[in-house]
C-alpha atoms as a PDB file:
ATOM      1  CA  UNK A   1     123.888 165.414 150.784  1.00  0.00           C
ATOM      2  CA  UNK A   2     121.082 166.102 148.871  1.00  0.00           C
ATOM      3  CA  UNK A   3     120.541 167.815 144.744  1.00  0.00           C
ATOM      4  CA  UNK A   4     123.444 170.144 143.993  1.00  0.00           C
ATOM      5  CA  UNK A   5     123.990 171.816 140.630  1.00  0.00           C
ATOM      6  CA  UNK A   6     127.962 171.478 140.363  1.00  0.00           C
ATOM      7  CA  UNK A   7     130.094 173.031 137.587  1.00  0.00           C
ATOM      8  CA  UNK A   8     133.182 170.750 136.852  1.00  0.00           C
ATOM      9  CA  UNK A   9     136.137 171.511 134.786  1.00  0.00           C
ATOM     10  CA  UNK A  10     136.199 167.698 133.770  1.00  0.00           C
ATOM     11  CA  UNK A  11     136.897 166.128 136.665  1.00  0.00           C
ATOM     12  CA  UNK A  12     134.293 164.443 139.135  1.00  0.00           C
ATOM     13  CA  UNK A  13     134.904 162.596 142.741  1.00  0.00           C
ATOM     14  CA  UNK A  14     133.162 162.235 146.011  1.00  0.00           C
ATOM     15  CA  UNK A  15     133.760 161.217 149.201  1.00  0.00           C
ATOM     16  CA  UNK A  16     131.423 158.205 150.303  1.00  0.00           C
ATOM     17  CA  UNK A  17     131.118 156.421 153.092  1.00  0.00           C
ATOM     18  CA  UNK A  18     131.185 152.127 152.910  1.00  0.00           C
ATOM     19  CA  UNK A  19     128.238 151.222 150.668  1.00  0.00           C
ATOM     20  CA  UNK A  20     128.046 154.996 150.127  1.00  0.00           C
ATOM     21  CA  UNK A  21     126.873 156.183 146.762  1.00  0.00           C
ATOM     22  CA  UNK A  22     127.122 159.335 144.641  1.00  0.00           C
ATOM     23  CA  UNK A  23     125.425 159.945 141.754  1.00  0.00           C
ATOM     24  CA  UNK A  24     126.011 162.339 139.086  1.00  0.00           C
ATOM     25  CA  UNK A  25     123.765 163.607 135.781  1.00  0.00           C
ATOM     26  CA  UNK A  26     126.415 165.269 133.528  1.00  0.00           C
ATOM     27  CA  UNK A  27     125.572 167.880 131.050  1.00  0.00           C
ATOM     28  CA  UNK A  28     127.443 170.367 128.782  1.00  0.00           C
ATOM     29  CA  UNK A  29     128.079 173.369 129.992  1.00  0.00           C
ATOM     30  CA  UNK A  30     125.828 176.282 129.043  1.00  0.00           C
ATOM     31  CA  UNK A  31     127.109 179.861 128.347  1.00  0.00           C
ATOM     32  CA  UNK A  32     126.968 182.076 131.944  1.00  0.00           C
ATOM     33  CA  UNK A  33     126.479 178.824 133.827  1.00  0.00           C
ATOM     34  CA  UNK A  34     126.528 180.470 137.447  1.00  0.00           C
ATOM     35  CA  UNK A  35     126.853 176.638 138.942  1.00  0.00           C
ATOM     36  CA  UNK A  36     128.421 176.019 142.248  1.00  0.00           C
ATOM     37  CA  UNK A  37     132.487 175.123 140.997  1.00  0.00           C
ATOM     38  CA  UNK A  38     132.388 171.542 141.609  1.00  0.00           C
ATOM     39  CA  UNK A  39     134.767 170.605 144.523  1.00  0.00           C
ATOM     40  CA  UNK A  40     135.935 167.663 146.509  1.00  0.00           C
ATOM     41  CA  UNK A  41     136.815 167.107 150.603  1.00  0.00           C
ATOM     42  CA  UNK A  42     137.222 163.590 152.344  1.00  0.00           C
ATOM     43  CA  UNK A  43     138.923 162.005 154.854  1.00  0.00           C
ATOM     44  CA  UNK A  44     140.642 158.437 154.640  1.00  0.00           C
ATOM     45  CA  UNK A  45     141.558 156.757 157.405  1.00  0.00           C
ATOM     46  CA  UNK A  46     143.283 153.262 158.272  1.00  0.00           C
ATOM     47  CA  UNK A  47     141.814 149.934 156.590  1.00  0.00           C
ATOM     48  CA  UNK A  48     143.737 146.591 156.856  1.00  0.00           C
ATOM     49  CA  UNK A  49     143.282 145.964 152.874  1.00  0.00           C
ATOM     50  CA  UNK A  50     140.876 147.224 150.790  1.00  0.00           C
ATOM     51  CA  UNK A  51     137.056 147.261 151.418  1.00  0.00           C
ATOM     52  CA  UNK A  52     137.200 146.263 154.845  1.00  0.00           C
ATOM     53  CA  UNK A  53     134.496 146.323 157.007  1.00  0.00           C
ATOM     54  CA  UNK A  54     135.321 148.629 159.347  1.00  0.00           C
ATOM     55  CA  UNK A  55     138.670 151.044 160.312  1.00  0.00           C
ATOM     56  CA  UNK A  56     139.952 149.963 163.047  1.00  0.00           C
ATOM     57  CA  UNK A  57     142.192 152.154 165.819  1.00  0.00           C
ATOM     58  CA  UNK A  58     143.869 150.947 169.249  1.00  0.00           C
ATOM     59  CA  UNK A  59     143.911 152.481 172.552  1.00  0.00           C
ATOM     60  CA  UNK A  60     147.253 154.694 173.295  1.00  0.00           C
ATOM     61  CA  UNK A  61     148.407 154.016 169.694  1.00  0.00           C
ATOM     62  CA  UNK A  62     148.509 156.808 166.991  1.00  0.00           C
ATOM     63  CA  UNK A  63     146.544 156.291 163.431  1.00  0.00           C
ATOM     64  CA  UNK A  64     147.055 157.639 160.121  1.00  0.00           C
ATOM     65  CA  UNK A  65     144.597 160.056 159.073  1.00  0.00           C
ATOM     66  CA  UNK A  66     144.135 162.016 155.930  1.00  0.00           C
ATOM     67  CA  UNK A  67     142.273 164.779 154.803  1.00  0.00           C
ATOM     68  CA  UNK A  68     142.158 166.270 151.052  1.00  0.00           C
ATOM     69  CA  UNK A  69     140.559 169.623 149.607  1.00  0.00           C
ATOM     70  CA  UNK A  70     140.742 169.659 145.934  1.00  0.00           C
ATOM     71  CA  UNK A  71     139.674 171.838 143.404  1.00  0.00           C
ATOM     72  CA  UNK A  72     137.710 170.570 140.589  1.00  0.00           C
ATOM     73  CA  UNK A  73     136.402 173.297 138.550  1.00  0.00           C
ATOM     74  CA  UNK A  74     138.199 176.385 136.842  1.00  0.00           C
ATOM     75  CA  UNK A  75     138.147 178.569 139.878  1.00  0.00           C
ATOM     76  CA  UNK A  76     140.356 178.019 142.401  1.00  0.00           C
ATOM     77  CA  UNK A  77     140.097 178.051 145.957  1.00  0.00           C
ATOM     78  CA  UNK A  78     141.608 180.032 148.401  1.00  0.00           C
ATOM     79  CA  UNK A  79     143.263 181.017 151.864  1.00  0.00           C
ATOM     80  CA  UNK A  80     141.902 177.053 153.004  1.00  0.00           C
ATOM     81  CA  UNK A  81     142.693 175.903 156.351  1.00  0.00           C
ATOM     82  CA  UNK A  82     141.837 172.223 157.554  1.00  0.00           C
ATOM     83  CA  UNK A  83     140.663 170.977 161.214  1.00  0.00           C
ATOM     84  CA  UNK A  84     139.993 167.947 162.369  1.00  0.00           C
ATOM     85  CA  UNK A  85     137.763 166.991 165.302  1.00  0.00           C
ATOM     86  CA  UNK A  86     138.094 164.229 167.815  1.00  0.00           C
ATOM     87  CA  UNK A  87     136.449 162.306 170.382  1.00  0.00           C
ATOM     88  CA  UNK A  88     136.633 164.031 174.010  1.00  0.00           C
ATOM     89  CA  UNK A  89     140.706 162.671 175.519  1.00  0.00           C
ATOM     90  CA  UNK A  90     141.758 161.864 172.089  1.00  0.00           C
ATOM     91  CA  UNK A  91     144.385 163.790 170.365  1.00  0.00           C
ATOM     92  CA  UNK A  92     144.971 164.708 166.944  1.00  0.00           C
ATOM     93  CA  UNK A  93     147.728 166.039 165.507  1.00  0.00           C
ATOM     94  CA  UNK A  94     148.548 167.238 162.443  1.00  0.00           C
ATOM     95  CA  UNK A  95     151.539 166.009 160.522  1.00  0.00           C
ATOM     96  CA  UNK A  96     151.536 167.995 157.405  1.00  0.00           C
ATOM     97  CA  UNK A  97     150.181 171.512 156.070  1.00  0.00           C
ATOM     98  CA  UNK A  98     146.649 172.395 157.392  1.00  0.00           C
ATOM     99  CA  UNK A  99     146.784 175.483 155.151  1.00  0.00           C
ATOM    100  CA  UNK A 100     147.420 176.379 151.226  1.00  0.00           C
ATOM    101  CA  UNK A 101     146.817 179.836 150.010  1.00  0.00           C
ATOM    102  CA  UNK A 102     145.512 178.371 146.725  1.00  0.00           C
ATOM    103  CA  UNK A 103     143.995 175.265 145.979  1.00  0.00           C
ATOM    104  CA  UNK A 104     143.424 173.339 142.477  1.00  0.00           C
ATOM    105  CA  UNK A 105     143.148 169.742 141.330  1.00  0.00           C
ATOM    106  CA  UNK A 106     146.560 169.096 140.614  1.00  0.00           C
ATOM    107  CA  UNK A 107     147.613 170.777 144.213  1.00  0.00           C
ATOM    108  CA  UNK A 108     144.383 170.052 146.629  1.00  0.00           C
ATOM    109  CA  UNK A 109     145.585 170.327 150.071  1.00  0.00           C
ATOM    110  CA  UNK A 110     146.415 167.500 151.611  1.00  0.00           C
ATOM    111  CA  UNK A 111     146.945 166.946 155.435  1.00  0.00           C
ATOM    112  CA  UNK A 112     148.192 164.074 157.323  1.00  0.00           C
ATOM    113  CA  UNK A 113     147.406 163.987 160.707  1.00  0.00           C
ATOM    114  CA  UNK A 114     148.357 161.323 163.851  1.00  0.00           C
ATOM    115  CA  UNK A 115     145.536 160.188 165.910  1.00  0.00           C
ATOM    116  CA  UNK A 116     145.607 158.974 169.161  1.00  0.00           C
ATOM    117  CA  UNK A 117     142.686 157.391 171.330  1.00  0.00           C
ATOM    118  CA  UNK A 118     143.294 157.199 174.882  1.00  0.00           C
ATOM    119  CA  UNK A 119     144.260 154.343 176.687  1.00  0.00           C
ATOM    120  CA  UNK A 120     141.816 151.937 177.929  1.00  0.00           C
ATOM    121  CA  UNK A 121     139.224 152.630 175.605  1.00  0.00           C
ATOM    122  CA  UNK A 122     136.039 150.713 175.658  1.00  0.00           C
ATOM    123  CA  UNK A 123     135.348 148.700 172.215  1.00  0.00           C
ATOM    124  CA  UNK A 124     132.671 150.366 170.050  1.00  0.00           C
ATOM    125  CA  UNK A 125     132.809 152.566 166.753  1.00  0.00           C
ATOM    126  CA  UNK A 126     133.749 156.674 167.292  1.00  0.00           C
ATOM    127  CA  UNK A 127     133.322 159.576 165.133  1.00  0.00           C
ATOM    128  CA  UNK A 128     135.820 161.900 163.292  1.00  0.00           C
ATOM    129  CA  UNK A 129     134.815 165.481 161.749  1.00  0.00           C
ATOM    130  CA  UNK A 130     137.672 166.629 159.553  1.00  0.00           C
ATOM    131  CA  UNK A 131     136.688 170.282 158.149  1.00  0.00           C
ATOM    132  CA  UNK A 132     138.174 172.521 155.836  1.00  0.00           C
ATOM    133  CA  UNK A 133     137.206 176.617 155.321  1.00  0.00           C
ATOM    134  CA  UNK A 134     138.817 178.532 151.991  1.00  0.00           C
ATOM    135  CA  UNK A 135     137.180 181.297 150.083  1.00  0.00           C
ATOM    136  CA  UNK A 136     135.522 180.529 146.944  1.00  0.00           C
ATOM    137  CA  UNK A 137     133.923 183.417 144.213  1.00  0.00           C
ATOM    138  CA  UNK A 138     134.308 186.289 147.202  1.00  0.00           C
ATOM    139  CA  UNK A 139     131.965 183.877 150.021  1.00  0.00           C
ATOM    140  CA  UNK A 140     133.761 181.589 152.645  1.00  0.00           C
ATOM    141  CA  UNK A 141     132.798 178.143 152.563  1.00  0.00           C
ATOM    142  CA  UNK A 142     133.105 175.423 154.762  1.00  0.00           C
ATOM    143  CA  UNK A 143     132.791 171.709 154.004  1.00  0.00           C
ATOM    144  CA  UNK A 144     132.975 168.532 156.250  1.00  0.00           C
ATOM    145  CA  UNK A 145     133.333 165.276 156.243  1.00  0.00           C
ATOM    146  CA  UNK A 146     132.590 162.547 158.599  1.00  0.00           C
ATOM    147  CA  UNK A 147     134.024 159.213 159.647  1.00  0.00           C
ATOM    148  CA  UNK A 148     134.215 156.323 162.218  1.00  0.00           C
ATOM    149  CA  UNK A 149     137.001 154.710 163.581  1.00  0.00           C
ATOM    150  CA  UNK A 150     136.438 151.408 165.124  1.00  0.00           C
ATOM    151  CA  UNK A 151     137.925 150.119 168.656  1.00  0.00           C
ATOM    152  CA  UNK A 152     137.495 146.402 168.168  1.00  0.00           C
ATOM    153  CA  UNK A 153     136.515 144.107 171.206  1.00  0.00           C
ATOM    154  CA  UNK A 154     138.980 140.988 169.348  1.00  0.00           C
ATOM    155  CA  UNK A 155     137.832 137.468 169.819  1.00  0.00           C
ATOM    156  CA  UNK A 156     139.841 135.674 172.451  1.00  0.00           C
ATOM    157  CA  UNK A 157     141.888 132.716 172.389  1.00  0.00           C
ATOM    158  CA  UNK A 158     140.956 129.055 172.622  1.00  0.00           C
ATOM    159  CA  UNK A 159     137.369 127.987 172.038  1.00  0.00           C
ATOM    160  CA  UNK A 160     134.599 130.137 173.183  1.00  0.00           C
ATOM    161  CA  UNK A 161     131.215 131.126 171.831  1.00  0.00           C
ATOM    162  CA  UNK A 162     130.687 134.018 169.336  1.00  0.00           C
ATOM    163  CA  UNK A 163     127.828 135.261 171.377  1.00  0.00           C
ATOM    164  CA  UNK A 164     130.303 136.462 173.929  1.00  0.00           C
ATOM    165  CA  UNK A 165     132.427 138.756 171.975  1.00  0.00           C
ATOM    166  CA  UNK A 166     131.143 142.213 171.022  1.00  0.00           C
ATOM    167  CA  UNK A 167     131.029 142.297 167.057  1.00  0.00           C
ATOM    168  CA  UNK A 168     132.394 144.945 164.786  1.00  0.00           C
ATOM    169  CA  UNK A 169     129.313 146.104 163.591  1.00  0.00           C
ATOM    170  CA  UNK A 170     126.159 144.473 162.706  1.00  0.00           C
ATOM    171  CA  UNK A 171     123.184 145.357 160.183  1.00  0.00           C
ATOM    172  CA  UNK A 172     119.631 143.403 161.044  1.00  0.00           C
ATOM    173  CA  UNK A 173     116.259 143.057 158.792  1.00  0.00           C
ATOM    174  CA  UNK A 174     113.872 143.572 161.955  1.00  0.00           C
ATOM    175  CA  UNK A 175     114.521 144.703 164.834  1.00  0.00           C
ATOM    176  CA  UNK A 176     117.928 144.062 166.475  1.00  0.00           C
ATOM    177  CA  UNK A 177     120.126 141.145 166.129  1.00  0.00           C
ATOM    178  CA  UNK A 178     120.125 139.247 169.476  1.00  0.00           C
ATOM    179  CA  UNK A 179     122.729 137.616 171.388  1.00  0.00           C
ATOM    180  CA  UNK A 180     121.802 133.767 172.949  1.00  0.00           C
ATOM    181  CA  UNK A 181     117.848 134.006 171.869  1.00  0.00           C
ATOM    182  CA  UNK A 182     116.046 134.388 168.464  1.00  0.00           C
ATOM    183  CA  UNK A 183     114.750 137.629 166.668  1.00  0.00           C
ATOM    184  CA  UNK A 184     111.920 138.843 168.372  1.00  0.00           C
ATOM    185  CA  UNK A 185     110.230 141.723 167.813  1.00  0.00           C
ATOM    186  CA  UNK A 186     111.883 145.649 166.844  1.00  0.00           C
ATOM    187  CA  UNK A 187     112.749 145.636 170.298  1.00  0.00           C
ATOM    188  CA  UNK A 188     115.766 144.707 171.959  1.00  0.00           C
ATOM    189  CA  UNK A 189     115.826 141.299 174.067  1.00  0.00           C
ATOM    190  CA  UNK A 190     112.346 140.065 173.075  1.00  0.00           C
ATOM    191  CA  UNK A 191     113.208 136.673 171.701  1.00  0.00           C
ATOM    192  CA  UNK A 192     112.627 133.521 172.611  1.00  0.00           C
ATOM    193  CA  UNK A 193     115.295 130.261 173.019  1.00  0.00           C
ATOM    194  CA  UNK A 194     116.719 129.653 169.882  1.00  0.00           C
ATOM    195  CA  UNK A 195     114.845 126.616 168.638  1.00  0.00           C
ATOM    196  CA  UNK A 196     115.852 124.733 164.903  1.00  0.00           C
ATOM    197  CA  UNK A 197     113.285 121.618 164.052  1.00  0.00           C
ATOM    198  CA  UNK A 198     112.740 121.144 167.696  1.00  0.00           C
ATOM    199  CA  UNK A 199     116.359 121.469 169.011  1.00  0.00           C
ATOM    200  CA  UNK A 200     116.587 124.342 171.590  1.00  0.00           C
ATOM    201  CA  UNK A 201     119.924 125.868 171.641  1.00  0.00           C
ATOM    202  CA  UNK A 202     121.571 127.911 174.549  1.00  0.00           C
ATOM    203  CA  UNK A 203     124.011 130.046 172.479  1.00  0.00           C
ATOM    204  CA  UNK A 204     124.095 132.001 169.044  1.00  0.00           C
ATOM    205  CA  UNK A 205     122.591 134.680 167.204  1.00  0.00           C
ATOM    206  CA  UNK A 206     118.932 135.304 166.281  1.00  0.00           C
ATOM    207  CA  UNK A 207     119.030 137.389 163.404  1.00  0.00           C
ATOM    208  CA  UNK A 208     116.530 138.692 160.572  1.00  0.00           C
ATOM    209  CA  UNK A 209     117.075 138.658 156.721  1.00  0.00           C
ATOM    210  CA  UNK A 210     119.077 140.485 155.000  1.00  0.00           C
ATOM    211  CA  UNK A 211     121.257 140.569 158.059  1.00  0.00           C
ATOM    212  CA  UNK A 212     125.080 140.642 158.571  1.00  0.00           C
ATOM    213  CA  UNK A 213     127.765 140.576 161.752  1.00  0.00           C
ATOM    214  CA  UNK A 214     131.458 141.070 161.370  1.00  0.00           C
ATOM    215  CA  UNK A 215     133.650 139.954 163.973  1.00  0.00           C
ATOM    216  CA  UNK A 216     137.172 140.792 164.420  1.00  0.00           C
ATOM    217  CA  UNK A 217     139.773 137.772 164.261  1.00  0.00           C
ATOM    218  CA  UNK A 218     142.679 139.180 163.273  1.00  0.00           C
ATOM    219  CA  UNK A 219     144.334 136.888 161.378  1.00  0.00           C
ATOM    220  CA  UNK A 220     144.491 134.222 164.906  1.00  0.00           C
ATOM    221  CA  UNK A 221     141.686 132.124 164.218  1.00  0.00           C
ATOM    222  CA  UNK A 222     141.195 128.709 162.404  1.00  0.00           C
ATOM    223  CA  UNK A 223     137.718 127.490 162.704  1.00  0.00           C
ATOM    224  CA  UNK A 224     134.030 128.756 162.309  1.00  0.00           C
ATOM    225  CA  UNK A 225     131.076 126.267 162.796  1.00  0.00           C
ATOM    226  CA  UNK A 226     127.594 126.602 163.751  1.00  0.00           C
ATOM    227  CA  UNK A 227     123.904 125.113 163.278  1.00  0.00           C
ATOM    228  CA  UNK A 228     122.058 127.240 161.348  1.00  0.00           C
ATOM    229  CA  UNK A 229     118.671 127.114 160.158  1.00  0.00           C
ATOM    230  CA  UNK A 230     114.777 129.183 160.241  1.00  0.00           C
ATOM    231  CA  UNK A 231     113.918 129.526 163.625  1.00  0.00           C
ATOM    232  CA  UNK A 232     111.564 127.368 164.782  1.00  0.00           C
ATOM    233  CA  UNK A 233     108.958 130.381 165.843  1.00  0.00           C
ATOM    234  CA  UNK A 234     108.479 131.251 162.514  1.00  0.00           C
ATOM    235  CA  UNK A 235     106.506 127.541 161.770  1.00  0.00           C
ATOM    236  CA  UNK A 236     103.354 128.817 161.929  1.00  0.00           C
ATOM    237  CA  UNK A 237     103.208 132.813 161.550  1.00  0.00           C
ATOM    238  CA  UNK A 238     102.154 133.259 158.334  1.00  0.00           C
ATOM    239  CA  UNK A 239     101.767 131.088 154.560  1.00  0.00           C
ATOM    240  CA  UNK A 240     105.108 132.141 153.555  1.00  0.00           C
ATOM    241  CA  UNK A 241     107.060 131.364 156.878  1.00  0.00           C
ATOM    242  CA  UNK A 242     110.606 131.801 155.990  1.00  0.00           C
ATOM    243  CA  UNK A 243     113.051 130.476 153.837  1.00  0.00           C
ATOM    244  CA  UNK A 244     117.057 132.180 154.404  1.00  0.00           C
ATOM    245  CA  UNK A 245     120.508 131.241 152.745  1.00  0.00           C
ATOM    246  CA  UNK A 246     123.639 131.301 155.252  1.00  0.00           C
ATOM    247  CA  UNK A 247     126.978 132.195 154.059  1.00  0.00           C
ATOM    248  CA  UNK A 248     129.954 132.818 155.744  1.00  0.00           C
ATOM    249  CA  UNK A 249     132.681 135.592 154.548  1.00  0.00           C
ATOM    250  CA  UNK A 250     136.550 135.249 155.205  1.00  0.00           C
ATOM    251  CA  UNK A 251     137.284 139.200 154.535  1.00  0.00           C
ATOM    252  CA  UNK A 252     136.353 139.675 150.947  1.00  0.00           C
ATOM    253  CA  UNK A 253     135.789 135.804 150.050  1.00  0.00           C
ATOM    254  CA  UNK A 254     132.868 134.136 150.431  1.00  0.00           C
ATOM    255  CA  UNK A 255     133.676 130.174 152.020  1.00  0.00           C
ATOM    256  CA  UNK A 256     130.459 128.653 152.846  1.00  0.00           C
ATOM    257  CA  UNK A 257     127.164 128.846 151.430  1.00  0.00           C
ATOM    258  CA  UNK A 258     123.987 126.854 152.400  1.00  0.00           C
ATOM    259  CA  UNK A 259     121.321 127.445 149.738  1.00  0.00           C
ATOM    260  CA  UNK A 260     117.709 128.030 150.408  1.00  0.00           C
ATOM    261  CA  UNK A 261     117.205 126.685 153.516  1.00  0.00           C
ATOM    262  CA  UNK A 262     113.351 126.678 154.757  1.00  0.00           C
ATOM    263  CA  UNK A 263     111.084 126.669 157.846  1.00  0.00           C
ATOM    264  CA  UNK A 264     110.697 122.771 157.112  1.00  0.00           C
ATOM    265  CA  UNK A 265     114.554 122.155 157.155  1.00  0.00           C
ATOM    266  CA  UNK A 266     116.422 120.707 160.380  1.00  0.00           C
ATOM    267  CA  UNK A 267     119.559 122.632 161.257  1.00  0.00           C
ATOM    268  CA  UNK A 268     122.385 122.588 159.384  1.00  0.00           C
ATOM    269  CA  UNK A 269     125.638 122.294 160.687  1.00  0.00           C
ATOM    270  CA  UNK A 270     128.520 124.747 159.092  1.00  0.00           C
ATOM    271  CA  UNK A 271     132.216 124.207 159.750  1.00  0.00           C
ATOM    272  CA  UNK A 272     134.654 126.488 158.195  1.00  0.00           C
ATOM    273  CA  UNK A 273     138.241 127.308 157.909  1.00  0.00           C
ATOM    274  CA  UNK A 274     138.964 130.690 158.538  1.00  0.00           C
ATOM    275  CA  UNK A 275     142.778 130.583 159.001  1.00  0.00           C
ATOM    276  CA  UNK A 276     144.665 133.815 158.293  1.00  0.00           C
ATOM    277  CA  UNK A 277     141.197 136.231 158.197  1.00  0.00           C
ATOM    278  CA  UNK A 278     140.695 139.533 159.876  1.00  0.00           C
ATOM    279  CA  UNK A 279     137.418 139.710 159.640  1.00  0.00           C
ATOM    280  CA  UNK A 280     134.474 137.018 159.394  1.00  0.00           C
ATOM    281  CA  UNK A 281     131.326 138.045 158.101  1.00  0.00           C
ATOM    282  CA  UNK A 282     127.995 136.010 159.082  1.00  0.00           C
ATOM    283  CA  UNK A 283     125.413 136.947 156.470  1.00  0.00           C
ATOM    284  CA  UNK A 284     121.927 135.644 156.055  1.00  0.00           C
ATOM    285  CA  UNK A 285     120.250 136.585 152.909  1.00  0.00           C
ATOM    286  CA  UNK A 286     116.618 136.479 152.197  1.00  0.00           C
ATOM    287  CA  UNK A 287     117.112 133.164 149.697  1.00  0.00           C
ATOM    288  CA  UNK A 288     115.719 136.304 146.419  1.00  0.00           C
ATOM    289  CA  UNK A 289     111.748 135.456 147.539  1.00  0.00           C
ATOM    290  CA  UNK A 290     111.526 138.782 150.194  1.00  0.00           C
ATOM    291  CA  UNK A 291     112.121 138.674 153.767  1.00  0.00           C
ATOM    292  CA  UNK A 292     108.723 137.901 155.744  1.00  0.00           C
ATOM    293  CA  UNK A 293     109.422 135.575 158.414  1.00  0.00           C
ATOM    294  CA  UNK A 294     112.941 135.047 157.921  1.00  0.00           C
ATOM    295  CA  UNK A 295     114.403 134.741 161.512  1.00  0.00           C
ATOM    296  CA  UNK A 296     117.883 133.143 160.586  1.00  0.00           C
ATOM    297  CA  UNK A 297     119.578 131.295 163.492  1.00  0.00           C
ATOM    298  CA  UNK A 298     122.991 130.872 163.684  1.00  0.00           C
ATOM    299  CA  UNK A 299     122.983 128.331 166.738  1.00  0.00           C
ATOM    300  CA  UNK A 300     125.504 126.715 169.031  1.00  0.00           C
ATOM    301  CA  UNK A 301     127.831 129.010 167.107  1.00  0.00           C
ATOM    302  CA  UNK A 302     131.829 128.866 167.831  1.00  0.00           C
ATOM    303  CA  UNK A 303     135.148 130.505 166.552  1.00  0.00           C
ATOM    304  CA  UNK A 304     138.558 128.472 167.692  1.00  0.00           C
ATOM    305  CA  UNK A 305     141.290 130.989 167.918  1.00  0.00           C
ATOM    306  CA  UNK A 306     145.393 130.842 169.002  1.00  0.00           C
END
């Protein structure tokens, strides 16, 4: 959303999504003000504990979903009616008012609603568009919010390579993260073998700094380890050539964390416990000195799970 001039009656919230930000420049307000009233409309919908990574949903199950109109100016809202939209062969259903004849801030409307994906999903993230239409100063208005629900591929029993199991969502510095090769280019699969101080490497990640993966554990995994170090391509690209810190995240807690590791450096070899997590989170910062050249490798990389 872009500049708005809002007129608040003291109150002021927004809707954001994860690492969202809203930003507000308060000022008195001036006599015959003809401001928008300031208003709010989200939708929340399931996290396993606070700040988590992603919202996860499962196949042929229903989820808790809620929307919430409220009024935060002096002028109420009116005759408001809430939808919600779906994903084609989900259902939604509501479970609670969808309408209010008036709406303030101390009675926004507030609707719960059960949502269902169908069985035998595919893993991946989906969208949700919850809208809400009311009458405001003589105009009807319509807001909407949007969200993502996440079908997580989990990781699988036993001991098996992180490579193989689809991750919850990943953000990459250049280009996309890769699966079993290094960072290449912007495109996708235009690495090379994953190479640390002249040790090639069949399985991993080649990522780019600032980069992060989250996998789903669900609370059935104990152990983490990997070699990680500056890919071996990056040796002789340019003066700076690469320098990336490693640090592995057991939901909100950070658990390992390599320092400045360099394009000179041999692999280093990371073992963690990650007993009881739902998520892990593989970050690889840019070591605070910018992010040419940084192709982090997490190599030979496992998770050992019940």
């Amino acid at each position: 959303m872009g500049h708005q001039d809002l007129r608040s009656g003291g109150t002021l919230k927004a809707a954001v999504p994860a690492r969202g930000v809203a930003v507000y420049t308060v000022r008195p307000a001036r006599a015959g003000d003809t401001s928008t009233p300031a208003r709010s409309f989200g939708v929340e919908t399931p996290l396993l504990y606070d700040g988590a990574p992603a919202s996860l949903v499962t196949p042929g199950k229903a989820a808790a979903v809620t929307t919430e109109l409220a009024d935060l100016a002096t002028t109420p809202l009116t005759d408001a009616k809430a939808d919600l939209r779906v994903p084609s062969g989900w259902r939604a259903e509501a479970a609670g008012p969808v309408k209010a004849r008036t709406v303030t801030e101390r009675r926004p409307l507030t609707t719960a609603w059960r949502v269902t994906p169908p069985d035998g999903l595919a893993p991946g993230a989906y969208e949700i568009t919850a809208t809400v239409r009311y009458r405001l100063s003589g105009r009807t208005v319509t807001d909407t919010a949007v969200t993502k629900v996440t079908v997580a591929d989990a990781v699988p029993g036993g001991d098996s390579y992180l490579s193989d199991t689809g991750w919850v969502k990943s953000t990459n510095g250049w280009g996309p993260m890769e699966h079993d090769m290094t960072n290449g280019d912007l495109g996708a699969g235009d690495g090379t073998p994953l190479r640390i101080g002249g040790t090639e490497y069949a399985k991993g990640l080649g990522t780019h700094a600032w980069s992060e993966v989250v996998y789903y554990t669900a609370g059935r995994c104990s152990k983490v380890s990997a070699q990680v170090g500056v890919d071996d391509s990056q040796d002789n690209v340019a003066p700076q050539r690469g320098t990336v810190t490693f640090e592995v995240w057991k939901d909100r807690e950070k658990i390992s964390d390599t320092g400045k590791l360099s394009w000179q450096d041999p692999a280093e070899a990371v073992e963690v416990d990650v007993s009881g997590a739902q998520f892990v989170s593989l970050v690889a910062t840019t070591a605070d000195d910018g992010n040419g050249n940084d192709h982090g490798d997490w190599a030979d990389l496992k998770v050992s799970c019940a």
